[in-house]
PDB file of N, CA and C in Angstrom:
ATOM      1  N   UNK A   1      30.885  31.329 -33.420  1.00  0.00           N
ATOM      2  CA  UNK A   1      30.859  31.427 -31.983  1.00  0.00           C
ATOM      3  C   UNK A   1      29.402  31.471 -31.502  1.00  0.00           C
ATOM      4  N   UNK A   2      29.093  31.025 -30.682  1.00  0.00           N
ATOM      5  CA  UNK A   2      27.637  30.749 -29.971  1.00  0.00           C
ATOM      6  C   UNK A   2      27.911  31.974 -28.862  1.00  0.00           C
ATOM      7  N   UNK A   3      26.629  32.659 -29.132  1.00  0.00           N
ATOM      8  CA  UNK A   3      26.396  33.877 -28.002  1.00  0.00           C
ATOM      9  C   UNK A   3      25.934  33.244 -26.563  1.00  0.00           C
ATOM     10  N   UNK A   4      26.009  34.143 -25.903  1.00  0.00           N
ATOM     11  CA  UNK A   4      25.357  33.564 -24.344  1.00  0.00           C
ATOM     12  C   UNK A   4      23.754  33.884 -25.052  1.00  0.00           C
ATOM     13  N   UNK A   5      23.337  33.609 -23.677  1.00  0.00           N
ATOM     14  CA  UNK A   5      21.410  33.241 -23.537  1.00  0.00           C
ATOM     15  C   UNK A   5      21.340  34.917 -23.563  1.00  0.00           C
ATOM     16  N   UNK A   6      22.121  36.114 -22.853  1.00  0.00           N
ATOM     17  CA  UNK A   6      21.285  37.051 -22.940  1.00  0.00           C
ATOM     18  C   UNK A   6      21.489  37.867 -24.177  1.00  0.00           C
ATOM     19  N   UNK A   7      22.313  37.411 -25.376  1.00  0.00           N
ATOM     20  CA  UNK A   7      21.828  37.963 -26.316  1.00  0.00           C
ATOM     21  C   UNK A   7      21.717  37.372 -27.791  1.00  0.00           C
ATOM     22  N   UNK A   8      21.066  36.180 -27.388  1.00  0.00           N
ATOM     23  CA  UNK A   8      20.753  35.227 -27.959  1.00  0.00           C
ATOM     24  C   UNK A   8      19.256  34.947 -28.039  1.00  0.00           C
ATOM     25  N   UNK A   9      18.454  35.346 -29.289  1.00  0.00           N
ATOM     26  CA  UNK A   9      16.833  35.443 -29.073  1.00  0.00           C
ATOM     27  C   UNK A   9      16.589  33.695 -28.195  1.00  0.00           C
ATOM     28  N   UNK A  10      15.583  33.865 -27.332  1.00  0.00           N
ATOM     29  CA  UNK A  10      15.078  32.383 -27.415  1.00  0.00           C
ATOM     30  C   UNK A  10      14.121  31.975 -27.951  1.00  0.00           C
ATOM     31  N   UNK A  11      14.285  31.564 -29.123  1.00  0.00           N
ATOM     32  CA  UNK A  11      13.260  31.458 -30.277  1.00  0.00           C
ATOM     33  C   UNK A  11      12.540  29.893 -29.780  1.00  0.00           C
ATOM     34  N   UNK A  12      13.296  29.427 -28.822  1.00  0.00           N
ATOM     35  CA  UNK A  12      12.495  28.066 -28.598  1.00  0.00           C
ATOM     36  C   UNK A  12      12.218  27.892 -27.251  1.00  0.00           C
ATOM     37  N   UNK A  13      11.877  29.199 -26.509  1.00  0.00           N
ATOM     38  CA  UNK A  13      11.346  29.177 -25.163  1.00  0.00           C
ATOM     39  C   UNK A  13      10.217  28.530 -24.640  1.00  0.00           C
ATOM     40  N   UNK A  14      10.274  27.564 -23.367  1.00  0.00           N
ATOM     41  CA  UNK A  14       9.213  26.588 -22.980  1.00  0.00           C
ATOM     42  C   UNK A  14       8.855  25.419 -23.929  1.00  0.00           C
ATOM     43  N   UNK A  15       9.656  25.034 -25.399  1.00  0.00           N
ATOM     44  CA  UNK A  15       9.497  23.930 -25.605  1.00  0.00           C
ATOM     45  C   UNK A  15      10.531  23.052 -25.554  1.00  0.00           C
ATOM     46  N   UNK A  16      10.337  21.873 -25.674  1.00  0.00           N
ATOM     47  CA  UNK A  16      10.592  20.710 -25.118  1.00  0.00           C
ATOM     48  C   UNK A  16      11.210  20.133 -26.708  1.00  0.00           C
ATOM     49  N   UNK A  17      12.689  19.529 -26.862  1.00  0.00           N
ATOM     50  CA  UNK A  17      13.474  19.197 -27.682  1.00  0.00           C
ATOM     51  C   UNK A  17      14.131  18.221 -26.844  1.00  0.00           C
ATOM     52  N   UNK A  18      14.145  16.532 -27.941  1.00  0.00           N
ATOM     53  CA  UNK A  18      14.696  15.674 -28.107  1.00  0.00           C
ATOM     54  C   UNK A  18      16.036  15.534 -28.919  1.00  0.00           C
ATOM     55  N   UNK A  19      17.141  15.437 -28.807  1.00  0.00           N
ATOM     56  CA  UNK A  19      18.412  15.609 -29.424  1.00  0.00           C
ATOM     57  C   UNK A  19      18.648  13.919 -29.022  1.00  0.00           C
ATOM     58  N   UNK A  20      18.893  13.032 -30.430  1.00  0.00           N
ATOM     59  CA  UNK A  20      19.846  11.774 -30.277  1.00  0.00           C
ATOM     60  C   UNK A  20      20.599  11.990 -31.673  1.00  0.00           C
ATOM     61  N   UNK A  21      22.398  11.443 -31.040  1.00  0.00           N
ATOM     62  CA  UNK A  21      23.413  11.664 -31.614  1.00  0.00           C
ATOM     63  C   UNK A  21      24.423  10.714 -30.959  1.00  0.00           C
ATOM     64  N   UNK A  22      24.498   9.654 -32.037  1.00  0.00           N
ATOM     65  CA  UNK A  22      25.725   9.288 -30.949  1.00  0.00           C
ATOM     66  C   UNK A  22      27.296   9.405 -30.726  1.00  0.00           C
ATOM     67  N   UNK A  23      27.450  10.530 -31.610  1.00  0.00           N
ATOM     68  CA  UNK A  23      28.670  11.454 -31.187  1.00  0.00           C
ATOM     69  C   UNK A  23      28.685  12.304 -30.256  1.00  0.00           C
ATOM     70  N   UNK A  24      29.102  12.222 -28.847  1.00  0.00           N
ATOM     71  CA  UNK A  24      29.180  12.513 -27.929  1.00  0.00           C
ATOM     72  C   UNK A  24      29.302  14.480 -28.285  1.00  0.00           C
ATOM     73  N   UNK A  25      30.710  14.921 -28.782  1.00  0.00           N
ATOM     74  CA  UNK A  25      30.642  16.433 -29.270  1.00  0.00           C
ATOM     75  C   UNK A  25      29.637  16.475 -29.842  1.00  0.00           C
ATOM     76  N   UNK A  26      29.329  15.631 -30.960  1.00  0.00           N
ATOM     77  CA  UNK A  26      28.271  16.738 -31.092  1.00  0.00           C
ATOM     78  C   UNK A  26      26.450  16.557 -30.855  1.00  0.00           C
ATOM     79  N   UNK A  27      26.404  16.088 -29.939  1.00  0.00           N
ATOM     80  CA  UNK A  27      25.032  15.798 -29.155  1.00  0.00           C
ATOM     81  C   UNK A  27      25.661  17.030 -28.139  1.00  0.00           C
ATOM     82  N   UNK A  28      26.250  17.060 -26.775  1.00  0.00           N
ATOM     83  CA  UNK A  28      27.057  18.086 -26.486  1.00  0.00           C
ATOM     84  C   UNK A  28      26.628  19.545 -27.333  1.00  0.00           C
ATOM     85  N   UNK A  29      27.424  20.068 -28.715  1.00  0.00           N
ATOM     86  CA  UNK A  29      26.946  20.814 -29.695  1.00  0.00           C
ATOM     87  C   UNK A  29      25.501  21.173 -28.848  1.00  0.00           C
ATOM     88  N   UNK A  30      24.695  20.464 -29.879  1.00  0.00           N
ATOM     89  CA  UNK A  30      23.498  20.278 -30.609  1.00  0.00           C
ATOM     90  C   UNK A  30      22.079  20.767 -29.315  1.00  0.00           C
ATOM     91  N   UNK A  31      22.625  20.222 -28.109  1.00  0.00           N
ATOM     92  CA  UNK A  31      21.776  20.072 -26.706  1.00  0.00           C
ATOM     93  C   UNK A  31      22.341  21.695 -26.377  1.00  0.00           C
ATOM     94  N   UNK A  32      23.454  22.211 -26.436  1.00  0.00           N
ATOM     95  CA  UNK A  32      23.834  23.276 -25.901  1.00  0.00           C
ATOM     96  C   UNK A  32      23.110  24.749 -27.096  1.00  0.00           C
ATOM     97  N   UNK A  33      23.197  24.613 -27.904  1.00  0.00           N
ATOM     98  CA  UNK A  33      22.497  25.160 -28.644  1.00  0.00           C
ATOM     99  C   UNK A  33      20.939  25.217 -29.013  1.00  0.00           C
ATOM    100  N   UNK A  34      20.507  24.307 -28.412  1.00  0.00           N
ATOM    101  CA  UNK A  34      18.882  24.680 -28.216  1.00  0.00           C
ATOM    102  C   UNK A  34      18.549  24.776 -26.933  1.00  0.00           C
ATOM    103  N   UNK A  35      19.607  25.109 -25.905  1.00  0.00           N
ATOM    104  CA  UNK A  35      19.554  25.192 -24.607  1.00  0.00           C
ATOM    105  C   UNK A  35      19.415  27.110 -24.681  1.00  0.00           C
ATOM    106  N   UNK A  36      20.374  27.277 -25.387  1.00  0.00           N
ATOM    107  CA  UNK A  36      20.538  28.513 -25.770  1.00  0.00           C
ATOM    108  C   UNK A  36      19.512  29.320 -26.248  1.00  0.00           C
ATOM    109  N   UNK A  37      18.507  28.578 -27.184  1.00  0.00           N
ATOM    110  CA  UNK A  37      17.762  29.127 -27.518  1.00  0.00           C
ATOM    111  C   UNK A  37      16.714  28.840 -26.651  1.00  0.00           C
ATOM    112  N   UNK A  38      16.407  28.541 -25.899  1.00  0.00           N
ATOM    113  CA  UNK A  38      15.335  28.229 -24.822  1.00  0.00           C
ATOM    114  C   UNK A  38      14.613  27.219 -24.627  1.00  0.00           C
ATOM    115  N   UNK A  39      15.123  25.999 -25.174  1.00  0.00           N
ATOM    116  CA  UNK A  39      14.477  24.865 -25.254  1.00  0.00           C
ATOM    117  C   UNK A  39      15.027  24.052 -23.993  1.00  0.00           C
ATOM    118  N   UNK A  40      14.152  23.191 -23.330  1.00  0.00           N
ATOM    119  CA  UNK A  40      14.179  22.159 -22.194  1.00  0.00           C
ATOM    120  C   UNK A  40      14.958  20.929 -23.478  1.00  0.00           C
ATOM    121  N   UNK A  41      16.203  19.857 -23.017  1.00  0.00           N
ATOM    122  CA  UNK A  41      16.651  19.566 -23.976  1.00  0.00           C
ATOM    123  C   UNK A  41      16.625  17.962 -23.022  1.00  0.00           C
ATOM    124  N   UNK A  42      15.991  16.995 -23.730  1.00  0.00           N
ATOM    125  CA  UNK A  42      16.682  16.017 -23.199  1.00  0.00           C
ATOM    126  C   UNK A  42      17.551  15.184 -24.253  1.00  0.00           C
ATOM    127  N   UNK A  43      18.584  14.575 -23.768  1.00  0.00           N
ATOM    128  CA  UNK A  43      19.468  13.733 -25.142  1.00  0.00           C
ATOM    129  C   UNK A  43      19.479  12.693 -24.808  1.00  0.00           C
ATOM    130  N   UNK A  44      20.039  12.198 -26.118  1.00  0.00           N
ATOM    131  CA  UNK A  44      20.500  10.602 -25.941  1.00  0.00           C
ATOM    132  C   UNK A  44      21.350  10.467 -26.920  1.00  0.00           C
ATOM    133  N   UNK A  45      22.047   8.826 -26.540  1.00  0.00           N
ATOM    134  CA  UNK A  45      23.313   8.811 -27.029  1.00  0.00           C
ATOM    135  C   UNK A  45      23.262   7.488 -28.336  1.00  0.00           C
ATOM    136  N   UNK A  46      21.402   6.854 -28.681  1.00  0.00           N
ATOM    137  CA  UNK A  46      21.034   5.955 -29.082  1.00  0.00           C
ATOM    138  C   UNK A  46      19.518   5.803 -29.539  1.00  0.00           C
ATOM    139  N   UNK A  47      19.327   5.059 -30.300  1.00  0.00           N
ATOM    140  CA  UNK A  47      17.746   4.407 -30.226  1.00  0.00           C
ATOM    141  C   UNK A  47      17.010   4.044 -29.170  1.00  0.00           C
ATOM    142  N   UNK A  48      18.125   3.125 -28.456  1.00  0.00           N
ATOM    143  CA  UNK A  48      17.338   2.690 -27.052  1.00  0.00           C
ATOM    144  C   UNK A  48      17.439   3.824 -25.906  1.00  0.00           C
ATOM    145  N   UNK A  49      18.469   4.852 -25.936  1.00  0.00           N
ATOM    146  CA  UNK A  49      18.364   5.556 -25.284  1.00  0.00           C
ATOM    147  C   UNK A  49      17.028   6.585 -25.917  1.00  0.00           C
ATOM    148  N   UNK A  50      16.832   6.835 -26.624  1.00  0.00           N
ATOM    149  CA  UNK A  50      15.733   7.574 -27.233  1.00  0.00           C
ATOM    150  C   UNK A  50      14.405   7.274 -26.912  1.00  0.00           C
ATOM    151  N   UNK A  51      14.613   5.583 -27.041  1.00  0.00           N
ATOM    152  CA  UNK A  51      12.832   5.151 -26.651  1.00  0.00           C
ATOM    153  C   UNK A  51      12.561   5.316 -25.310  1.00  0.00           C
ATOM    154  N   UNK A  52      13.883   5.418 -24.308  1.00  0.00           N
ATOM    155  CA  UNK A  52      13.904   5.212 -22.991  1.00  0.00           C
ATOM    156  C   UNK A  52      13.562   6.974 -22.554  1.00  0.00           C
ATOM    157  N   UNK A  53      14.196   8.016 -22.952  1.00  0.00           N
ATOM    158  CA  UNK A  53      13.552   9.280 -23.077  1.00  0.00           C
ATOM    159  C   UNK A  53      12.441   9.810 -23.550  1.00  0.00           C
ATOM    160  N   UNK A  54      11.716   8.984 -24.758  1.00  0.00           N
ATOM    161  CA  UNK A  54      10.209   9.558 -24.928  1.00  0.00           C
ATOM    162  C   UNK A  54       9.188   8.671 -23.816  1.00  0.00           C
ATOM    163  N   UNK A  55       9.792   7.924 -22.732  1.00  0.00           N
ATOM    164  CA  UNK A  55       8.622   7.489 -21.542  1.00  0.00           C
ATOM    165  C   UNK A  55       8.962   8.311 -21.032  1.00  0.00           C
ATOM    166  N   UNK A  56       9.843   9.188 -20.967  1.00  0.00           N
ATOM    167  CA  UNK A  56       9.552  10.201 -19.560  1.00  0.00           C
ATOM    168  C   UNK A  56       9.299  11.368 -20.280  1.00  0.00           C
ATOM    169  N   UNK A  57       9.484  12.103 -21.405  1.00  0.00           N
ATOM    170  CA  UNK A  57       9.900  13.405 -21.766  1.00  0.00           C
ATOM    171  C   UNK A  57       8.728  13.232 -23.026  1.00  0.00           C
ATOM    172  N   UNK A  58       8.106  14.612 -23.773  1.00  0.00           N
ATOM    173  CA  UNK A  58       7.461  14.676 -24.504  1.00  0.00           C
ATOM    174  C   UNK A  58       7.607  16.150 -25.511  1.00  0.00           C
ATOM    175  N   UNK A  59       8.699  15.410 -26.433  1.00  0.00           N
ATOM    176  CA  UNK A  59       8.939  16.739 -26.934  1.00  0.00           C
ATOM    177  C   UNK A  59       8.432  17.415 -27.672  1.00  0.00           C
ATOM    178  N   UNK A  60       8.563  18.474 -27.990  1.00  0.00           N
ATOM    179  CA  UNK A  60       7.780  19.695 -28.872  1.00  0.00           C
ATOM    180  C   UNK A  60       8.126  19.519 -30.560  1.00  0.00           C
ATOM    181  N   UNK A  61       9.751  18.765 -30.346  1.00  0.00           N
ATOM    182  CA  UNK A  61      10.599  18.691 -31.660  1.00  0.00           C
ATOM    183  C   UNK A  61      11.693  17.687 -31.358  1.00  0.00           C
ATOM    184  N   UNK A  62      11.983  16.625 -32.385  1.00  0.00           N
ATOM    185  CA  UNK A  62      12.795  15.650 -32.607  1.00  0.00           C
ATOM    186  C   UNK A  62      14.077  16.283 -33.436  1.00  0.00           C
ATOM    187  N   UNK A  63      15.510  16.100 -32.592  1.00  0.00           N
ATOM    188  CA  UNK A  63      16.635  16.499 -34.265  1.00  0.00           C
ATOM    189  C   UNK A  63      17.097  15.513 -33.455  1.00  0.00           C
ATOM    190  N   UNK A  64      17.230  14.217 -34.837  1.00  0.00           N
ATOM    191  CA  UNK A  64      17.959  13.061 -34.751  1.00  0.00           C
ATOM    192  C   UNK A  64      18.972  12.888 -36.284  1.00  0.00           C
ATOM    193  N   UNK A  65      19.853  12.676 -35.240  1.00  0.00           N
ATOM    194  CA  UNK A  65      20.743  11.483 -36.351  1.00  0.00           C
ATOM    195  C   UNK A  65      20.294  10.635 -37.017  1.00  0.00           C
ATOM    196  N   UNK A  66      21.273  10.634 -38.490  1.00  0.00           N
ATOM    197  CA  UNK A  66      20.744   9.435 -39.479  1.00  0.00           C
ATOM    198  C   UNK A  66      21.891   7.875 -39.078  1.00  0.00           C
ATOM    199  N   UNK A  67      22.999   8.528 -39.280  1.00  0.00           N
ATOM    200  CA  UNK A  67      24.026   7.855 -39.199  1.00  0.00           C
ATOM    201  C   UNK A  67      24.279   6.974 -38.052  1.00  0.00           C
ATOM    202  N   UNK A  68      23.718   6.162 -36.770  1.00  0.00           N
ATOM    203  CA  UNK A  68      23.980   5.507 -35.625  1.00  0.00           C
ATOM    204  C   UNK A  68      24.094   4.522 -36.155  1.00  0.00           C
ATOM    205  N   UNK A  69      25.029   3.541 -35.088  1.00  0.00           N
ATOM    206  CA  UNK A  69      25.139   2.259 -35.053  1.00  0.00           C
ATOM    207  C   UNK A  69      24.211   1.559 -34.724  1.00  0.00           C
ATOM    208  N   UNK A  70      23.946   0.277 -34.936  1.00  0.00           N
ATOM    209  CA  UNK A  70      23.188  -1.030 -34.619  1.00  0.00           C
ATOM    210  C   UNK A  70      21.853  -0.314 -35.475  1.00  0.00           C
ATOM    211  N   UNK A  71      20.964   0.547 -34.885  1.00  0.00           N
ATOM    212  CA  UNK A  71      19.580   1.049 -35.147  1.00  0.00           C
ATOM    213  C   UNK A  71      19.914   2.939 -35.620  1.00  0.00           C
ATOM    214  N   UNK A  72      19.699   2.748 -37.075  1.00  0.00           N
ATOM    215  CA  UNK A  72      19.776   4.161 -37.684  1.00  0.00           C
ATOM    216  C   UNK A  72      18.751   5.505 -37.379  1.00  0.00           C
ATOM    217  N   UNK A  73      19.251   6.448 -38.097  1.00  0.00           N
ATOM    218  CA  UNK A  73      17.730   7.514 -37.355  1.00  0.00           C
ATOM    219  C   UNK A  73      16.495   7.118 -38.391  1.00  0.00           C
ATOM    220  N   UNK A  74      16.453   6.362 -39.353  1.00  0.00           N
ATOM    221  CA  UNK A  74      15.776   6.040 -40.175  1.00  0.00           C
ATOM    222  C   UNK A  74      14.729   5.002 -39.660  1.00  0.00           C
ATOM    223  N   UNK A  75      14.857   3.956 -38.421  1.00  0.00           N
ATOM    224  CA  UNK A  75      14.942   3.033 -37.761  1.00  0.00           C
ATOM    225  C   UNK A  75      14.397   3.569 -36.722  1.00  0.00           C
ATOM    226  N   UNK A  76      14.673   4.858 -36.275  1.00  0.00           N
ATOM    227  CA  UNK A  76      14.249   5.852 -35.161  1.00  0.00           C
ATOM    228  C   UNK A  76      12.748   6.504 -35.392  1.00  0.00           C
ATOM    229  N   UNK A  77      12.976   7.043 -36.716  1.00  0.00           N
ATOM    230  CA  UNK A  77      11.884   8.013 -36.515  1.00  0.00           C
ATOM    231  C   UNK A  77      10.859   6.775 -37.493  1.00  0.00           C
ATOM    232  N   UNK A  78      10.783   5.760 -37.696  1.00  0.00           N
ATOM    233  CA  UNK A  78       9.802   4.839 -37.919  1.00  0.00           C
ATOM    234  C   UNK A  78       9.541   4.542 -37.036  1.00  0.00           C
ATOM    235  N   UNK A  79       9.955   4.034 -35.981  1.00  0.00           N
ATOM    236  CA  UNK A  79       9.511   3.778 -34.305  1.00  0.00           C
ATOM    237  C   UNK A  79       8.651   4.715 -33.590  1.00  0.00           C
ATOM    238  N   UNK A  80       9.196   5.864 -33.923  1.00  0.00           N
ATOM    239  CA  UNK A  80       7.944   7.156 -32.715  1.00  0.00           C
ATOM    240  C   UNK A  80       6.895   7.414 -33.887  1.00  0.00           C
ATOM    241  N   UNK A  81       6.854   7.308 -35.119  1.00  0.00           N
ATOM    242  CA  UNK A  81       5.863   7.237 -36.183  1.00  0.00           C
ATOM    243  C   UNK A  81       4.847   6.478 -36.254  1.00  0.00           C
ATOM    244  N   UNK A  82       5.628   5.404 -35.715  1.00  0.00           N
ATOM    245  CA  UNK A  82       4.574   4.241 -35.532  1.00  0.00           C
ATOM    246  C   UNK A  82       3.287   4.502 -34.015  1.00  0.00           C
ATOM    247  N   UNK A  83       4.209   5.215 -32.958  1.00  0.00           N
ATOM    248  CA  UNK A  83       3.285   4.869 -31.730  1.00  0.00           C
ATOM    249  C   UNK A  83       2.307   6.707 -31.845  1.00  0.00           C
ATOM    250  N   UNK A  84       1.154   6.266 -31.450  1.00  0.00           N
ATOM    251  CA  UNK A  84       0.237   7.533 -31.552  1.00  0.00           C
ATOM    252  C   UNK A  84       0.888   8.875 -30.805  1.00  0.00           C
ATOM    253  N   UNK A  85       0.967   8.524 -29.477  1.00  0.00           N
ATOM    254  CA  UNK A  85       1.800   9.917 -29.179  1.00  0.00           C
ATOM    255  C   UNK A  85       2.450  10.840 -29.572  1.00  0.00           C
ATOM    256  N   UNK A  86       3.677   9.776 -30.504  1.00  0.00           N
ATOM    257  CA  UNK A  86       4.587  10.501 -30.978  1.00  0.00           C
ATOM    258  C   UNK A  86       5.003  10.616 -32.498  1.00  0.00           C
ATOM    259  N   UNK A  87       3.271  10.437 -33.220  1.00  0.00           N
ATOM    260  CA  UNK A  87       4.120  10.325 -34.431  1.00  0.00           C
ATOM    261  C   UNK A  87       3.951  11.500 -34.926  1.00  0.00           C
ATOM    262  N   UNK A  88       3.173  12.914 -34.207  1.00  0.00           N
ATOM    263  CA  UNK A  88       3.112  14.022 -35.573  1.00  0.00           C
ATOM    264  C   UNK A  88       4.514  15.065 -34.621  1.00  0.00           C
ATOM    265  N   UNK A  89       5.082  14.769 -33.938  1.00  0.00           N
ATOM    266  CA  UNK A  89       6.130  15.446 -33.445  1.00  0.00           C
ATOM    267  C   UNK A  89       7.184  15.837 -34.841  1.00  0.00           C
ATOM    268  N   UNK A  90       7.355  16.819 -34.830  1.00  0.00           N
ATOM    269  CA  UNK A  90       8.186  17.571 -36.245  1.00  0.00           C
ATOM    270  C   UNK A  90       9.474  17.059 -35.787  1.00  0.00           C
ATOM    271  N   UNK A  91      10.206  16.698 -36.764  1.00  0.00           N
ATOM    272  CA  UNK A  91      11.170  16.132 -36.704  1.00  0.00           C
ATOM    273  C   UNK A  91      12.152  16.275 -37.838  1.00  0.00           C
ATOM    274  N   UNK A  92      14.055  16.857 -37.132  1.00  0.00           N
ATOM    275  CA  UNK A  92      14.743  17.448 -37.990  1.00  0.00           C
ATOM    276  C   UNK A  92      16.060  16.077 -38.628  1.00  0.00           C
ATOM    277  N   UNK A  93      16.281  15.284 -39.222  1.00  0.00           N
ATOM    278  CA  UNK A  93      17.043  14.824 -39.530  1.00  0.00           C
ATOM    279  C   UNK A  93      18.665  15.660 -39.742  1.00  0.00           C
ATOM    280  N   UNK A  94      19.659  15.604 -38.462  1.00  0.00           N
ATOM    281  CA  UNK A  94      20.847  15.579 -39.053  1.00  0.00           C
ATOM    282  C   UNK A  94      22.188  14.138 -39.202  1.00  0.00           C
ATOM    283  N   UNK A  95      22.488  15.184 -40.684  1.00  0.00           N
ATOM    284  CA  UNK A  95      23.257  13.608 -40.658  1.00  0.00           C
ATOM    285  C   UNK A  95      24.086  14.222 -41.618  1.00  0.00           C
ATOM    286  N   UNK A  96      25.295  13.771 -41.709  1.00  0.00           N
ATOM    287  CA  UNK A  96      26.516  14.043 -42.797  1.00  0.00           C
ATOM    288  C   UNK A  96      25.932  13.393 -44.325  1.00  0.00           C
ATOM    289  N   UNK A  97      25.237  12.236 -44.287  1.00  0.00           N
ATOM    290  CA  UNK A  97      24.430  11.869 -45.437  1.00  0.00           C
ATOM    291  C   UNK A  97      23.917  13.351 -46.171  1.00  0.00           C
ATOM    292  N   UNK A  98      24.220  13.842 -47.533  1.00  0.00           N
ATOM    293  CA  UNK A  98      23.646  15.347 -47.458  1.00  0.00           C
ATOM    294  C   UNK A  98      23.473  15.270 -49.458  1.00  0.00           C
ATOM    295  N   UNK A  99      23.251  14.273 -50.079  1.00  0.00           N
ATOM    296  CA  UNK A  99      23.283  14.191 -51.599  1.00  0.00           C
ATOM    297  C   UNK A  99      21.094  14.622 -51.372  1.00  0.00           C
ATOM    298  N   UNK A 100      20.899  14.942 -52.576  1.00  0.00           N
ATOM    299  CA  UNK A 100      19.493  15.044 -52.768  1.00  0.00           C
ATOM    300  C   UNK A 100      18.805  13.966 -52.735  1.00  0.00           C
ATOM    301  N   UNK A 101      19.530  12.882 -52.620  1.00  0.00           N
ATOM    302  CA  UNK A 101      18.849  11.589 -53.084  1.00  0.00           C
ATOM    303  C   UNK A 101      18.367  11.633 -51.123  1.00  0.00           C
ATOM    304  N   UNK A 102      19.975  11.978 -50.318  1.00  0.00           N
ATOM    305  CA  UNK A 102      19.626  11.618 -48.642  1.00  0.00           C
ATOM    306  C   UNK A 102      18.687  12.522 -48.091  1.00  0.00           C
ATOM    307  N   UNK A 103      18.131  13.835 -48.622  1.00  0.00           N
ATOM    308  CA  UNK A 103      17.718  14.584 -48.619  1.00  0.00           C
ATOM    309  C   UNK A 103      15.947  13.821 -48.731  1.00  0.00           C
ATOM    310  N   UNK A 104      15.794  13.346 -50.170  1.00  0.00           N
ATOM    311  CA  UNK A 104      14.813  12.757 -50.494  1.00  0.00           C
ATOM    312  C   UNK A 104      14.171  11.693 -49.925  1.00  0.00           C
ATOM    313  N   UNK A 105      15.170  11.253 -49.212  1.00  0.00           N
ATOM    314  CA  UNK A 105      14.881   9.557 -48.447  1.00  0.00           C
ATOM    315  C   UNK A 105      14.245  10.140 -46.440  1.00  0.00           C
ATOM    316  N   UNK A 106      15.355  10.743 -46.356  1.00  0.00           N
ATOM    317  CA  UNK A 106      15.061  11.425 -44.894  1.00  0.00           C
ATOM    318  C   UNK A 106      13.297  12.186 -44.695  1.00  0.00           C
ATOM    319  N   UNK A 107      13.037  12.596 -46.206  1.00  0.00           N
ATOM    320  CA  UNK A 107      11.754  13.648 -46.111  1.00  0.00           C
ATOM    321  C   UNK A 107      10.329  12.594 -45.747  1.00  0.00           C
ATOM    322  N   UNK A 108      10.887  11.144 -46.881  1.00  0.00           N
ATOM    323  CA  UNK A 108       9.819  10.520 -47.114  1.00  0.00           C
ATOM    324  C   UNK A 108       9.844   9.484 -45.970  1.00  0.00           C
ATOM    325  N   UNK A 109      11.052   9.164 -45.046  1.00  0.00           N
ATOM    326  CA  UNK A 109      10.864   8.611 -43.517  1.00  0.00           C
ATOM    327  C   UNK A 109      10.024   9.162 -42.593  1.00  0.00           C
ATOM    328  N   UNK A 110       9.618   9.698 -42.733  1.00  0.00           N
ATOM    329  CA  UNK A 110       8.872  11.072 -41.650  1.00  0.00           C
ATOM    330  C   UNK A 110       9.616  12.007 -41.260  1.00  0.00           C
ATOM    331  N   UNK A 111      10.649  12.448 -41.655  1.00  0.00           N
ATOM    332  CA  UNK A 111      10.997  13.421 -41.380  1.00  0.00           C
ATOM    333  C   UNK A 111      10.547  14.871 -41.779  1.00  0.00           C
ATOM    334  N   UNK A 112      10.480  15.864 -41.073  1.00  0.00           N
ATOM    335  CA  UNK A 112      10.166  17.577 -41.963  1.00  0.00           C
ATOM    336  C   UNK A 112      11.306  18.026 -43.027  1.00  0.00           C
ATOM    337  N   UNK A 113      12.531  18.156 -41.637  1.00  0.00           N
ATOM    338  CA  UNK A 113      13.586  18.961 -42.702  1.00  0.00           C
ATOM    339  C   UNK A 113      14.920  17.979 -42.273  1.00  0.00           C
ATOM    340  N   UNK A 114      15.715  18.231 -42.981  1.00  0.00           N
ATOM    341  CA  UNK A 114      17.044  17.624 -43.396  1.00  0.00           C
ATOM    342  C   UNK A 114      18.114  18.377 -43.484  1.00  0.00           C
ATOM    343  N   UNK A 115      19.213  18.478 -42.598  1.00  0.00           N
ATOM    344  CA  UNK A 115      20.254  19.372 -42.633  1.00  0.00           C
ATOM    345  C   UNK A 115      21.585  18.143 -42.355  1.00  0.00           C
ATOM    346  N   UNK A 116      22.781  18.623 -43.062  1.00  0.00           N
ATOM    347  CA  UNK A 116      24.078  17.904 -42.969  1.00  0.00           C
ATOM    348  C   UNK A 116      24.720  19.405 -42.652  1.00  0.00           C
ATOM    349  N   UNK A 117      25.478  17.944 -41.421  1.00  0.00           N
ATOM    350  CA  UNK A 117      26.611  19.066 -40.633  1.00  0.00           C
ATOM    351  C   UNK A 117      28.084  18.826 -41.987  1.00  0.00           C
TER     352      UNK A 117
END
């Protein structure tokens, strides 16, 4: 069960979190829970929705999906890696992908950490 905000530390107060997922629940999830913790949250439901959110938004922290259609999070976080702004932004890979090998592959994409729901 997810606590409310007032007794819920906000361990991520005043920063700025990017959430893309394109499972609707759980982007939903994922945005409501770092809302909770005090983070400004913008989402998306895609890659292109993603590139279209880092022109306006500048986040503190990336948790993207591995698993999307057409363009993967693998596909993702080589894209904001590539452009100067956004490539030392820490960035959390989730993805049901969860063997050591997906673990190993996610670290060496640019990603920090790696969690399967």
């Amino acid at each position: 069960m997810i606590q409310d905000s007032a007794t819920f530390p906000e361990v991520l107060a005043n920063r700025h979190a990017l959430v893309v997922e394109d499972d609707k629940d759980a982007l939903d999830l994922l945005a409501t829970i770092l809302k909770i913790a005090g983070a400004k949250v913008a989402a998306a439901d895609s890659f292109d929705s993603a590139l279209e959110a880092l022109k306006r938004f500048t986040p503190d922290v990336l948790v993207l999906d591995i698993g999307m259609p057409k363009y993967n999070g693998y596909a993702l976080i080589a894209k904001i890696r590539s452009q100067a702004l956004t490539q030392h932004i820490p960035a959390v890979a989730v993805t049901g992908f969860a063997t050591p090998t997906d673990r190993d592959t996610a670290l060496s994409a640019g990603f920090q950490a790696h969690t399967h729901q």
